[in-house]
N, C-alpha and C. Protein backbone atom coordinates (compact mmCIF):
# COMPACT_ATOMS: atom_id res chain seq x y z
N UNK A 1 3.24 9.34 -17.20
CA UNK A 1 2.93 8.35 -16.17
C UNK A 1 1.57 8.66 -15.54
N UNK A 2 0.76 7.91 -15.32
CA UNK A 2 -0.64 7.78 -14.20
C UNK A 2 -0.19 7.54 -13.21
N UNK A 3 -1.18 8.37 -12.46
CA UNK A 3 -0.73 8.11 -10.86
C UNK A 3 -1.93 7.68 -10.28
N UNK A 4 -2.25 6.77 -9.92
CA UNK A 4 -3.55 6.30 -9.40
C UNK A 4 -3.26 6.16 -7.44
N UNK A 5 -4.24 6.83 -7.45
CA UNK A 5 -4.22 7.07 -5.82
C UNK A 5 -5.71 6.55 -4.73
N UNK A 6 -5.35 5.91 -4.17
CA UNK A 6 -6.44 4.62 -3.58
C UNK A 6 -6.72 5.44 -2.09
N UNK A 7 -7.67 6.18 -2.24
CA UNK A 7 -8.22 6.89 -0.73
C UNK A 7 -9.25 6.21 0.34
N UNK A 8 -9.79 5.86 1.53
CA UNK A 8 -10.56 5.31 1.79
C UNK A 8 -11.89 6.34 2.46
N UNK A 9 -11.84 7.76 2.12
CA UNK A 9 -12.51 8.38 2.51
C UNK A 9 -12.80 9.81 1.31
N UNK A 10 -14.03 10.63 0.97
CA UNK A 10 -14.55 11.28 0.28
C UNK A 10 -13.38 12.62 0.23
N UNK A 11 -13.36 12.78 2.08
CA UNK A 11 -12.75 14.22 2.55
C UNK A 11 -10.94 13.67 1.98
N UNK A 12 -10.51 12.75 1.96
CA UNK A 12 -9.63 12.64 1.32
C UNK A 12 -8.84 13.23 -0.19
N UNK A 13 -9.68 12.33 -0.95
CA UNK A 13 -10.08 13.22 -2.16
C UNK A 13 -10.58 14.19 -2.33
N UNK A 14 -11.11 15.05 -1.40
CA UNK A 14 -11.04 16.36 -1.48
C UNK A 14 -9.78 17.44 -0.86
N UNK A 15 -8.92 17.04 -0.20
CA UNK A 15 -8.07 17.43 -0.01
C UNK A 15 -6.48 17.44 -0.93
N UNK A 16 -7.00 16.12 -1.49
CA UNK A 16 -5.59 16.11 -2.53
C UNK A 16 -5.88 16.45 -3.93
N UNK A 17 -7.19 16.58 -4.22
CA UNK A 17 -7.77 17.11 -5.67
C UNK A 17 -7.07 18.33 -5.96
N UNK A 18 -7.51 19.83 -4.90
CA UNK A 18 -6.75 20.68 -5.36
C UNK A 18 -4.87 20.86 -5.30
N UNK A 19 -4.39 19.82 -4.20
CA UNK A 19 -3.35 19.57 -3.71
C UNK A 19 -2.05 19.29 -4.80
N UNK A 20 -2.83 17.90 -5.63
CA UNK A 20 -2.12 17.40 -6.27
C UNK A 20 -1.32 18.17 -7.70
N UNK A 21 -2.12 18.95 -8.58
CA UNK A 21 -1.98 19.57 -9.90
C UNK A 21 -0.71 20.60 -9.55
N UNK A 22 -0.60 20.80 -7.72
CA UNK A 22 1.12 21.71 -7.48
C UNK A 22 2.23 20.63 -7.57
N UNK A 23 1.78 19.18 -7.72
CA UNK A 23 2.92 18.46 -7.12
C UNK A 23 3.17 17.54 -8.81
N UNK A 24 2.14 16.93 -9.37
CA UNK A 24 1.71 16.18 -10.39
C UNK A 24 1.95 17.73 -11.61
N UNK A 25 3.38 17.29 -12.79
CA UNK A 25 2.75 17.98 -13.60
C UNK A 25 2.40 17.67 -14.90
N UNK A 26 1.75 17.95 -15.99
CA UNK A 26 1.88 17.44 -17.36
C UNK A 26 3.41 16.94 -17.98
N UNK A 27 3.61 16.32 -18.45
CA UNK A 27 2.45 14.92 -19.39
C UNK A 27 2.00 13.97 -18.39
N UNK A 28 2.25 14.07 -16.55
CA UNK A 28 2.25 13.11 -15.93
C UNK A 28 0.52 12.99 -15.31
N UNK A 29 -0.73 12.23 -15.32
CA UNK A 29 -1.83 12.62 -14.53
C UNK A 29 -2.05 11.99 -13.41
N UNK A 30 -2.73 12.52 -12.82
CA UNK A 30 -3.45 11.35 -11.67
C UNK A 30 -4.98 11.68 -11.66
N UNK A 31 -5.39 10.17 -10.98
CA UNK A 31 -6.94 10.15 -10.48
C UNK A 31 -6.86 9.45 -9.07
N UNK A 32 -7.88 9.75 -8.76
CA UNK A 32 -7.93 9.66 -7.15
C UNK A 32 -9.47 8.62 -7.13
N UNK A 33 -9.09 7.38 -6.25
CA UNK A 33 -10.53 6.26 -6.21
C UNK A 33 -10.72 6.51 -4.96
N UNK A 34 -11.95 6.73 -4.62
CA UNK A 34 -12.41 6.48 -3.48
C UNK A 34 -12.75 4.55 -3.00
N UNK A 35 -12.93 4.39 -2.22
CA UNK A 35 -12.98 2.68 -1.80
C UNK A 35 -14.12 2.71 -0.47
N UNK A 36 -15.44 3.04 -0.79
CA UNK A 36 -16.16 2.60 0.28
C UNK A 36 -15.56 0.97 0.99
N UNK A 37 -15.83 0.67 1.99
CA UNK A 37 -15.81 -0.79 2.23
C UNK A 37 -13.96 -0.63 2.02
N UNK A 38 -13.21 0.45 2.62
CA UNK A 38 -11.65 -0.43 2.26
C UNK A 38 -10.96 -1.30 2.30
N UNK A 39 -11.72 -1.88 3.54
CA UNK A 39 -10.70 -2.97 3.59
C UNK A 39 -10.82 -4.44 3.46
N UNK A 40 -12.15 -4.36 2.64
CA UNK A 40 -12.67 -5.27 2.14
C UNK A 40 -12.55 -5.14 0.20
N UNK A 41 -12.42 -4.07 -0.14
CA UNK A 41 -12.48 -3.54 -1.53
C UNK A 41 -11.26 -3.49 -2.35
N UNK A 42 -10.16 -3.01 -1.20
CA UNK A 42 -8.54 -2.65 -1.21
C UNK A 42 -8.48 -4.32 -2.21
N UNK A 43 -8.08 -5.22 -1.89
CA UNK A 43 -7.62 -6.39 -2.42
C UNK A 43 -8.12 -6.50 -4.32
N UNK A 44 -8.95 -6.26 -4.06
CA UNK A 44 -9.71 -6.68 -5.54
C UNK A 44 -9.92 -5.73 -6.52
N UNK A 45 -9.69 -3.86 -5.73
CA UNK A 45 -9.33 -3.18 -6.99
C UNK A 45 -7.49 -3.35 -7.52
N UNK A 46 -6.80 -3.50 -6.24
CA UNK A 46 -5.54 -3.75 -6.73
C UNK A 46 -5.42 -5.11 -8.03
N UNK A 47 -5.94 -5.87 -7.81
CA UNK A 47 -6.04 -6.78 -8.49
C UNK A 47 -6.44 -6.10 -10.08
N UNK A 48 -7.10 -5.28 -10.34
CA UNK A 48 -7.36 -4.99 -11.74
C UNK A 48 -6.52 -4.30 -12.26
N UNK A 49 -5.40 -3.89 -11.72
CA UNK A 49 -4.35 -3.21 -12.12
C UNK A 49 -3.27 -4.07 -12.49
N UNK A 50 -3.65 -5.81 -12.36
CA UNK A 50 -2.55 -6.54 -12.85
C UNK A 50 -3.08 -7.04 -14.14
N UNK A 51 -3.47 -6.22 -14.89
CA UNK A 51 -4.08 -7.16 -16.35
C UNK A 51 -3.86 -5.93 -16.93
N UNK A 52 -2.98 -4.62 -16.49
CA UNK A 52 -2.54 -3.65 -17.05
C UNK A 52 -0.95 -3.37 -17.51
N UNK A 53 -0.21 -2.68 -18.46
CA UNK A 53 0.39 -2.64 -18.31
C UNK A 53 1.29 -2.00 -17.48
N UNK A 54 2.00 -2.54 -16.68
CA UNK A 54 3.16 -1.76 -15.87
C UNK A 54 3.69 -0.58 -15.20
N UNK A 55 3.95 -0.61 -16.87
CA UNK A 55 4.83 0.01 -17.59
C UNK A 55 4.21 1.93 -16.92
N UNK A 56 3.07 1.80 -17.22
CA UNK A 56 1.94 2.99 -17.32
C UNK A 56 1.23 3.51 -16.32
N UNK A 57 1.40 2.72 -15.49
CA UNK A 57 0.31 3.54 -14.22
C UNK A 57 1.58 2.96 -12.82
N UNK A 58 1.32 3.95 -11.72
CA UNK A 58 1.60 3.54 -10.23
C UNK A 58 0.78 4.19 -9.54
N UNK A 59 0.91 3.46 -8.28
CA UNK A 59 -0.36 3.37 -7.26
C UNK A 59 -0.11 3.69 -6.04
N UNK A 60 -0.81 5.21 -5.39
CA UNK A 60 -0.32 5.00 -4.12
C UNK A 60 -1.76 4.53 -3.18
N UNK A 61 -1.64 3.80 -1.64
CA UNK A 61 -2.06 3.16 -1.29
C UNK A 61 -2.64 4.65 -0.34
N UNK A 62 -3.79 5.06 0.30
CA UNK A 62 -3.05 6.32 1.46
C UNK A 62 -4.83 5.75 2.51
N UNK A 63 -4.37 5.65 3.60
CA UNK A 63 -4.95 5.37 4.57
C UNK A 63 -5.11 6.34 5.90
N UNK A 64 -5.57 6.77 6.79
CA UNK A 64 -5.61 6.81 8.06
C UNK A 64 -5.07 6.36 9.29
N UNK A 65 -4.42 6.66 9.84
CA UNK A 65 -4.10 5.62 11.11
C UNK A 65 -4.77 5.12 11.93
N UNK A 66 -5.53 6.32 12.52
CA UNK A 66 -6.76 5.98 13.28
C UNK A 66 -6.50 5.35 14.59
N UNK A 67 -5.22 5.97 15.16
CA UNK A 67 -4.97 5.49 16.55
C UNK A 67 -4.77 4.09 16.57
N UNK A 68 -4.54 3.46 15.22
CA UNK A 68 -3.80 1.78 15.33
C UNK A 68 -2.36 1.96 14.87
N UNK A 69 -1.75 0.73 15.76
CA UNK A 69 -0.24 0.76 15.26
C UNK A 69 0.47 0.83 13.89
N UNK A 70 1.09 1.39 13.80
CA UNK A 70 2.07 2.01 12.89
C UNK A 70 2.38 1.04 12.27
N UNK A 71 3.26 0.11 13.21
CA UNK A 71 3.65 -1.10 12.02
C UNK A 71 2.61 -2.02 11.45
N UNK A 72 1.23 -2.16 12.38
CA UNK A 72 0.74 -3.56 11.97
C UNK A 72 0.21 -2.74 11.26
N UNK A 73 -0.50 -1.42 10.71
CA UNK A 73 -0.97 -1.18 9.78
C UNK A 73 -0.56 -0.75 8.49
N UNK A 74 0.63 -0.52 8.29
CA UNK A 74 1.55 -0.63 7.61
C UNK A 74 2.23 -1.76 6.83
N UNK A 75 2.08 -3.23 7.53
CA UNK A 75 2.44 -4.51 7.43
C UNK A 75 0.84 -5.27 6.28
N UNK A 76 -0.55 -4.51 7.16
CA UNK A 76 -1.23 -5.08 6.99
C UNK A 76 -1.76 -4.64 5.41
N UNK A 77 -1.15 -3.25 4.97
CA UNK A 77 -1.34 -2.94 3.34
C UNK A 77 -0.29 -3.30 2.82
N UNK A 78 0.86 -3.23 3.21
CA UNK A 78 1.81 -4.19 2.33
C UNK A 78 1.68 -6.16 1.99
N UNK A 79 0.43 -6.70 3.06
CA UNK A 79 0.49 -7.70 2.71
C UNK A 79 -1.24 -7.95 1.82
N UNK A 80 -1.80 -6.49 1.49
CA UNK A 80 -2.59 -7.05 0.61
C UNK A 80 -2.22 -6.32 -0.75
N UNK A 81 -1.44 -5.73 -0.72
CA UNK A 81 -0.77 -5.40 -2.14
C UNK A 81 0.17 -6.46 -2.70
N UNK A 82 0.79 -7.69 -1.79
CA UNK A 82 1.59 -8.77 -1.95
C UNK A 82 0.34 -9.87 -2.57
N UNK A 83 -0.40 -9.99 -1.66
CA UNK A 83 -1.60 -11.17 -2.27
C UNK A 83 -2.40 -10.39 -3.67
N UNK A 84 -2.67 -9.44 -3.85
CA UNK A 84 -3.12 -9.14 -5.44
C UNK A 84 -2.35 -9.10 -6.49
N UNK A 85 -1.14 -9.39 -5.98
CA UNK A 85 0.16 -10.09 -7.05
C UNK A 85 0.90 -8.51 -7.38
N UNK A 86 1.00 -7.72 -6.53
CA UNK A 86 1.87 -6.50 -7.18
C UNK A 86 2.94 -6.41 -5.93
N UNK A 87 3.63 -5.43 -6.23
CA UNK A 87 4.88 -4.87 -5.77
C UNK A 87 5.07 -3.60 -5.48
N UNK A 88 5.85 -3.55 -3.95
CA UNK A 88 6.25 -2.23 -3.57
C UNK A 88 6.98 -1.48 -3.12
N UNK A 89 7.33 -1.12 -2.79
CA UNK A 89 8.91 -0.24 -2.57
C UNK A 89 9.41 -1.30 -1.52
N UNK A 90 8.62 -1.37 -0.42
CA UNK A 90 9.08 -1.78 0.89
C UNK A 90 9.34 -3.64 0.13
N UNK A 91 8.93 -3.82 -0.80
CA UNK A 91 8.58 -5.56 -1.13
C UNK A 91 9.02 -5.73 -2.75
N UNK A 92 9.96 -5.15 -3.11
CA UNK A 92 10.05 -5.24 -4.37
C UNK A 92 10.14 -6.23 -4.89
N UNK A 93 9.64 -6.29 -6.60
CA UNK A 93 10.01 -7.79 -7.62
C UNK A 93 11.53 -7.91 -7.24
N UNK A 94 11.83 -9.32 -8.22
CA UNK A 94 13.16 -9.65 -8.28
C UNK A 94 14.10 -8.65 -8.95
N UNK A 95 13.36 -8.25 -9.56
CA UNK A 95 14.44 -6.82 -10.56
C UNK A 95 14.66 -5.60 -9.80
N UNK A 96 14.29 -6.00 -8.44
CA UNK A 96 13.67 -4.03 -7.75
C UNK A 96 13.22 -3.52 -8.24
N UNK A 97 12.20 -3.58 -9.21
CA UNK A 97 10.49 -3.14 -9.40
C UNK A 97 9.74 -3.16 -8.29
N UNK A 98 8.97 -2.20 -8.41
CA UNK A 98 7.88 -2.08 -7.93
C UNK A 98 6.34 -0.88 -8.63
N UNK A 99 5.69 -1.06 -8.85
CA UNK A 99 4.81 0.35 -8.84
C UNK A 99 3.88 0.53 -7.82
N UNK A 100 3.70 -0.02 -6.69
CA UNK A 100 2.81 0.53 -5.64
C UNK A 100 3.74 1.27 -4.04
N UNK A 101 2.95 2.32 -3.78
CA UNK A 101 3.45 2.79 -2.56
C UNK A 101 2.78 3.10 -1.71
N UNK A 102 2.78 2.19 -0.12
CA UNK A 102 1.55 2.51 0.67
C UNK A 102 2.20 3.92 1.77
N UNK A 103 0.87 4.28 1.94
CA UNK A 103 1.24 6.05 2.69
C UNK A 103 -0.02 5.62 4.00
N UNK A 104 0.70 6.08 4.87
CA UNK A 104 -0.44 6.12 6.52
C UNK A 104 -0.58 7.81 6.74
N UNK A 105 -1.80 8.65 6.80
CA UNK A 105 -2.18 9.60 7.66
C UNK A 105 -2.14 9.46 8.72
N UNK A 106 -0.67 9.74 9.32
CA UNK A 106 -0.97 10.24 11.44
C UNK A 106 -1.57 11.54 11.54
N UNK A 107 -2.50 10.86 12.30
CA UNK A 107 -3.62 10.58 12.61
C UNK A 107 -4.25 9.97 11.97
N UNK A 108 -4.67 11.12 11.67
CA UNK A 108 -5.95 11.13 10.44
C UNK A 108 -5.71 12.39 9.21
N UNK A 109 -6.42 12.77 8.31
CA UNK A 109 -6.35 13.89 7.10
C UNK A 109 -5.83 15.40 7.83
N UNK A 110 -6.55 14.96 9.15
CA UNK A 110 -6.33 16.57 9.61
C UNK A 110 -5.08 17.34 9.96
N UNK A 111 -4.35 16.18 10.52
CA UNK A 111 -2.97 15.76 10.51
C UNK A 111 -2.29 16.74 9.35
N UNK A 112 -2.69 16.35 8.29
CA UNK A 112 -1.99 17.44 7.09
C UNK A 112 -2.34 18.71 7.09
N UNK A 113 -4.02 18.65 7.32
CA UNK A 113 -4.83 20.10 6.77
C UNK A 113 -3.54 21.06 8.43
N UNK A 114 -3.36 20.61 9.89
CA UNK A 114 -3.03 21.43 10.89
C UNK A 114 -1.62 21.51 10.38
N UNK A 115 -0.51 21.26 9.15
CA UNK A 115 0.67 20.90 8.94
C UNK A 115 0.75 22.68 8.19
N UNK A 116 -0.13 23.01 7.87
CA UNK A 116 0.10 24.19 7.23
C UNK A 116 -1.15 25.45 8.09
N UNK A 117 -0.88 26.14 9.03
CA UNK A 117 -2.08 27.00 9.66
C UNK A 117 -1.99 28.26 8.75
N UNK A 118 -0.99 28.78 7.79
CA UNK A 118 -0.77 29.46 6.59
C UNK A 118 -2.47 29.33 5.70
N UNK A 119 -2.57 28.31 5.38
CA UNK A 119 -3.18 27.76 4.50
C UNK A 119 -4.76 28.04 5.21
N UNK A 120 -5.12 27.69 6.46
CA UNK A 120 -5.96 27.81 7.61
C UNK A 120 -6.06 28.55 7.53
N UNK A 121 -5.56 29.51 7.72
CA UNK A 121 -5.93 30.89 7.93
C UNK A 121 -5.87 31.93 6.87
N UNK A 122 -5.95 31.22 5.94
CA UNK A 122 -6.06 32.28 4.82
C UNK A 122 -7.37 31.79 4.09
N UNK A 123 -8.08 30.99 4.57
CA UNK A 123 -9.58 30.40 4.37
C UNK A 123 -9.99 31.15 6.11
N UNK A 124 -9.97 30.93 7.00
CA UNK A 124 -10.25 30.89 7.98
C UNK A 124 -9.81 32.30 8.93
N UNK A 125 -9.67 33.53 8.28
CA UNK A 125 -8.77 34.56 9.21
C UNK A 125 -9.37 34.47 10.47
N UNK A 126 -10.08 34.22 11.24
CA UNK A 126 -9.86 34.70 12.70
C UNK A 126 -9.54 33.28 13.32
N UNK A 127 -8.60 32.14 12.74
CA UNK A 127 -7.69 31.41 13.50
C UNK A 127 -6.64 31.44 13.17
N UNK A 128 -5.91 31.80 13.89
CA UNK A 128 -4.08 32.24 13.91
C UNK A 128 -3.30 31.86 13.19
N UNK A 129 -2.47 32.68 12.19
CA UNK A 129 -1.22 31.67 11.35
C UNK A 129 -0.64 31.53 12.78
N UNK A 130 -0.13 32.25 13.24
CA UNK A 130 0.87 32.01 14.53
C UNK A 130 0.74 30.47 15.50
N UNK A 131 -0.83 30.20 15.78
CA UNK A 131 -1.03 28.75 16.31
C UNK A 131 -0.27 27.94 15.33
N UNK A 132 0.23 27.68 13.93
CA UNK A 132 1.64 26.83 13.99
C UNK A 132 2.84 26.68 14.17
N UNK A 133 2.94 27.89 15.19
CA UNK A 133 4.47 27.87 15.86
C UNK A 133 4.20 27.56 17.55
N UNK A 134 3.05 27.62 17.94
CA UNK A 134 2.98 26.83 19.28
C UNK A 134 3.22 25.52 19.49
N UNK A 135 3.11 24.98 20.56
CA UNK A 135 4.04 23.62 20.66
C UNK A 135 3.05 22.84 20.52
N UNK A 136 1.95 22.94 20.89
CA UNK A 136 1.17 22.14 21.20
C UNK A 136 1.00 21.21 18.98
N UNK A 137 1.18 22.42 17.96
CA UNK A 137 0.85 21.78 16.84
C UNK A 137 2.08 22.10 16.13
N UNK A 138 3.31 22.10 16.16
CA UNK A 138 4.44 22.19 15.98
C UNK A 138 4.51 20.92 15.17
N UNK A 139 4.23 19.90 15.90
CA UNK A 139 4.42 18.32 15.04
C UNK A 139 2.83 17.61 14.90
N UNK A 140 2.03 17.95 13.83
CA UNK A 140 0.66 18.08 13.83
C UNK A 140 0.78 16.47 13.93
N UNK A 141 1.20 15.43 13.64
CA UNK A 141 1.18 13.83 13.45
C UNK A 141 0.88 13.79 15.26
N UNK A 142 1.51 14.70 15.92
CA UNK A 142 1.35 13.85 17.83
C UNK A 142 0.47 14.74 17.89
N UNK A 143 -0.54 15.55 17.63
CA UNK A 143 -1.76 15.96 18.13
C UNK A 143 -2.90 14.93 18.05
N UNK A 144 -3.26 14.79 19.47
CA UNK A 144 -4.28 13.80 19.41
C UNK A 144 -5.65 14.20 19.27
N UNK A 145 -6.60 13.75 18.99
CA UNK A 145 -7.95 13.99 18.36
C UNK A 145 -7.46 15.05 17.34
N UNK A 146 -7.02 14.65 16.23
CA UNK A 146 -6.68 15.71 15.15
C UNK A 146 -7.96 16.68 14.89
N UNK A 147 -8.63 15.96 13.84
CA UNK A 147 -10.17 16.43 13.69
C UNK A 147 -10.87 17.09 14.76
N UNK A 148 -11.09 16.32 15.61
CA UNK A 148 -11.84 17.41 16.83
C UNK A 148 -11.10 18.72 17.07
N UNK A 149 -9.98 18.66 17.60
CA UNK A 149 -8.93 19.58 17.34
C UNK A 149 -9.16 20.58 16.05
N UNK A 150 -9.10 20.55 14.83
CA UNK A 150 -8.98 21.75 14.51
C UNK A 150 -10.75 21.83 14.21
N UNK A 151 -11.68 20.92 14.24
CA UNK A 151 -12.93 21.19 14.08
C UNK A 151 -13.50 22.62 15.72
N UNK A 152 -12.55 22.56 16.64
CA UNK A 152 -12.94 23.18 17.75
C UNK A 152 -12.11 24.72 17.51
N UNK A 153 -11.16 24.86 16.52
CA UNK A 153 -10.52 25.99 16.50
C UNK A 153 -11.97 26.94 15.59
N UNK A 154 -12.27 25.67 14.57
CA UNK A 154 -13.28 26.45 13.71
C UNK A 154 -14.52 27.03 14.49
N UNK A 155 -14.81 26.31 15.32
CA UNK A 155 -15.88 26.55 16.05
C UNK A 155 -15.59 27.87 16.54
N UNK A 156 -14.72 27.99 17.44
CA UNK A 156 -14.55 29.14 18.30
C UNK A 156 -14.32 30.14 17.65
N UNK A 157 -13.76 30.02 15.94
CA UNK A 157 -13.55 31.21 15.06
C UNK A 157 -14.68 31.83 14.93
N UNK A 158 -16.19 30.65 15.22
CA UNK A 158 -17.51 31.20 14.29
C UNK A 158 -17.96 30.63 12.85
N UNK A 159 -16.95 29.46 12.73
CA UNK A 159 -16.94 29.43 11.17
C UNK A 159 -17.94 27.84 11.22
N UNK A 160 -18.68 27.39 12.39
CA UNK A 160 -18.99 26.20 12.56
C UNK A 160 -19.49 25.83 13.25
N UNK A 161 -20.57 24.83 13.30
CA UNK A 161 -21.41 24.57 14.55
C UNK A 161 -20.71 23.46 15.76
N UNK A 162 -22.03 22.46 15.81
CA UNK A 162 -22.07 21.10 16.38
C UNK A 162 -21.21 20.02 14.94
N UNK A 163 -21.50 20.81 14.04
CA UNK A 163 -21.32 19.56 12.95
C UNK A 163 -20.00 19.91 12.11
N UNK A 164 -19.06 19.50 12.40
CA UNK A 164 -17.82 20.02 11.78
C UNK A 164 -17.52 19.34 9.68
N UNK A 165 -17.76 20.19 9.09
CA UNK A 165 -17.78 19.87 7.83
C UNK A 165 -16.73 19.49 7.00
N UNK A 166 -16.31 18.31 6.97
CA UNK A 166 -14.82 17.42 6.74
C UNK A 166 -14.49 17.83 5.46
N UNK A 167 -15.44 17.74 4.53
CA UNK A 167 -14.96 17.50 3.20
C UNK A 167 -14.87 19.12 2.71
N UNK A 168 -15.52 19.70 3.22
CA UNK A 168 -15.82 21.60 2.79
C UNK A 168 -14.49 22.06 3.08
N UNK A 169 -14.13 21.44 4.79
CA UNK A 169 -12.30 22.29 5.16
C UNK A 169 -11.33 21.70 4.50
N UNK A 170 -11.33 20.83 4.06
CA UNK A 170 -10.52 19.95 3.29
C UNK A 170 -10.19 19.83 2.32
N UNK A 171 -11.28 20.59 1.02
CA UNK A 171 -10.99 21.19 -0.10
C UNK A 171 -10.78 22.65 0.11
N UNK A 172 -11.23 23.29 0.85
CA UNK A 172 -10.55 24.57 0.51
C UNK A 172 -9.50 25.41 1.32
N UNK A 173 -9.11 25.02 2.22
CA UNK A 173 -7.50 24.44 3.00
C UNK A 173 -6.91 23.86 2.06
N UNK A 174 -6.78 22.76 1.18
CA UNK A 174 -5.97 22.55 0.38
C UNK A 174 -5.87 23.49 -0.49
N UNK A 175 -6.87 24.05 -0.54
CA UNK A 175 -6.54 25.17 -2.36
C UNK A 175 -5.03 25.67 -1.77
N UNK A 176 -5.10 26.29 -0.60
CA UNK A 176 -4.08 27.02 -0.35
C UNK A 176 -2.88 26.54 0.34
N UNK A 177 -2.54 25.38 0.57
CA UNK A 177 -1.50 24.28 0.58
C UNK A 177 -0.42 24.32 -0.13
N UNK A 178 0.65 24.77 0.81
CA UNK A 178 2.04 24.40 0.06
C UNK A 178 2.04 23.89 0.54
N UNK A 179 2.99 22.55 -0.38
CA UNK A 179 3.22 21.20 -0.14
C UNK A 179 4.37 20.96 0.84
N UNK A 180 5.63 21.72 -0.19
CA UNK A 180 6.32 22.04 0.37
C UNK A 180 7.24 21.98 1.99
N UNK A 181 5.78 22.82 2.25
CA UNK A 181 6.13 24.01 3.64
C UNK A 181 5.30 23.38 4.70
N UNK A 182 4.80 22.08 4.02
CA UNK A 182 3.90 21.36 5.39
C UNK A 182 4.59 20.74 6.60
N UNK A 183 4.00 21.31 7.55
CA UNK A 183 4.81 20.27 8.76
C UNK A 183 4.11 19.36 9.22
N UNK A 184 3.29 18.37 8.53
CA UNK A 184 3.07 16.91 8.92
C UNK A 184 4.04 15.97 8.00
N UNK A 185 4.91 15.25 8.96
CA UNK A 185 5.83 14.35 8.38
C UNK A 185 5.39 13.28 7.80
N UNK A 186 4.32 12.41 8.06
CA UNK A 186 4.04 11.69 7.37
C UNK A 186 2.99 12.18 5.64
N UNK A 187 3.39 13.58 5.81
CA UNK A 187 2.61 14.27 4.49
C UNK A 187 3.68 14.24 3.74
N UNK A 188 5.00 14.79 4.34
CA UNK A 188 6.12 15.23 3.44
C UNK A 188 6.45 13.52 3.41
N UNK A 189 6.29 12.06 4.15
CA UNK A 189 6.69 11.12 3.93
C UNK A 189 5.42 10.66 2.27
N UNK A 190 4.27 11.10 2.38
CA UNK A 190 3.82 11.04 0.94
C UNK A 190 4.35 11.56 0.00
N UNK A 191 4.74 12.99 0.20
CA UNK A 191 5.45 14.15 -1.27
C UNK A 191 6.71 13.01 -1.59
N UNK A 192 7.36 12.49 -0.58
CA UNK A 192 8.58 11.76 -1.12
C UNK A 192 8.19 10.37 -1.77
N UNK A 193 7.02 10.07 -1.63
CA UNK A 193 6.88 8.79 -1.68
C UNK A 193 6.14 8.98 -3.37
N UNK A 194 5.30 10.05 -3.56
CA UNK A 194 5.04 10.42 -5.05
C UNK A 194 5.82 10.82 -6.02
N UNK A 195 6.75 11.82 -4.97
CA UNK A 195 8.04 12.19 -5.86
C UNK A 195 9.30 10.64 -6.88
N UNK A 196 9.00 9.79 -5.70
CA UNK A 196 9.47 8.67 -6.28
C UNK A 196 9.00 7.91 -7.25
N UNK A 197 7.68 7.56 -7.18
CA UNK A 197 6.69 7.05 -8.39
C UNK A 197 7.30 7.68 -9.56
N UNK A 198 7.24 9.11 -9.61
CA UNK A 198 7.19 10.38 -10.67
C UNK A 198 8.42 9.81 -11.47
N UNK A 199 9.91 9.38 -11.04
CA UNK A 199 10.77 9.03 -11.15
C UNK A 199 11.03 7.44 -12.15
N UNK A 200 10.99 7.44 -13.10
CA UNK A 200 10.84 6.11 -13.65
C UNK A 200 12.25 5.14 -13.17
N UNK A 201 13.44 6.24 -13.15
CA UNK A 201 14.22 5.09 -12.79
C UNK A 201 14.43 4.65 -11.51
N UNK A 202 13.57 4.88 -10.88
CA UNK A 202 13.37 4.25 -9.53
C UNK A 202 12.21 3.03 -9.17
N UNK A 203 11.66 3.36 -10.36
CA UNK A 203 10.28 2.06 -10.32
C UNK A 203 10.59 1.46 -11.70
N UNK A 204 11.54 0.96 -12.20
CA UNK A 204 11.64 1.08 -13.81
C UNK A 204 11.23 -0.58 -14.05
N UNK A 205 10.50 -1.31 -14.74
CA UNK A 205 10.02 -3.00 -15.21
C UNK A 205 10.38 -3.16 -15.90
């Protein structure tokens, strides 16, 4: 099976590049698209995936929240995966088919990278594994200003200026990512949501 995965940001795909090959295994692959312009772009690459077969590829959708509502943004990729003529878990064909699955980052990416401080700090030793048992990042999805947030832990480690480097912490924080053992829920709501793709008789045409 292909797993085609629709990102709207660089640091994205750099976070699930090394991420994915623990979760994705042979004969199954994935590739990861970036989408400058998403939400103008989203509609019309989905669309080229309907002159494909089926049978062979699924698609996950994965976005940002970005401090907008949950449902309308959620509503608002399920209704452009409906207008490019495909199907999705939440909207299945008449057969209960589907091959697309849309995923929201609460927050934002960082949201995941603060879900594991294991991982942080084994790129990063002088910021605390222990800061993920404080309360404050216990449930990394309700930390607000994610990014600034752990861009200010880096800072104070030394590891960073004025200019916090998205795509650099993001690939190599993931190297060391169990998937697993992450405590951002809407991360482990992706692992379940890939784990299902992976599954043919759950998306079966």
């Amino acid at each position: 099976m292909k797993i085609d995965i629709l990102v709207e940001e660089p640091s994205m795909k750099g976070f699930l590049e090394p991420v994915l090959p623990k979760i994705i295994l042979p004969p199954d692959t994935w590739s990861i698209h970036v989408l400058s312009c998403f939400k103008t772009k989203l509609e019309k690459r989905l669309r080229g995936f309907t002159h494909q077969d089926p049978g062979k590829y699924r698609i996950i959708i994965i976005s940002d929240l970005d401090r907008k509502d949950c449902r309308e943004m959620k509503q608002w990729l399920e209704e452009i995966v409906h207008r490019a003529g495909l199907h999705t878990k939440t909207n299945p064909d008449m057969d209960g088919s589907y091959s697309v699955i849309t995923r929201l980052a609460i927050q934002e990416l960082e949201s995941w990278i603060l879900g594991d401080f294991r991982a942080i700090h084994a790129v990063y030793s002088r910021v605390p594994e222990t800061l993920g048992t404080h309360t404050k990042y216990k449930t990394p999805d309700n930390v607000g200003n994610t990014w600034e947030s752990l861009h200010a832990l880096l800072k104070k480690g030394g590891y960073c200026g004025d200019i916090y480097p998205k795509i650099e912490v993001a690939r190599k924080v993931a190297s060391h990512i169990d998937p697993h053992m992450n405590q951002s829920q809407s991360f482990q709501i992706f692992l379940q949501g890939l784990n299902t793709l992976l599954s043919p008789s759950s998306t079966s045409t």
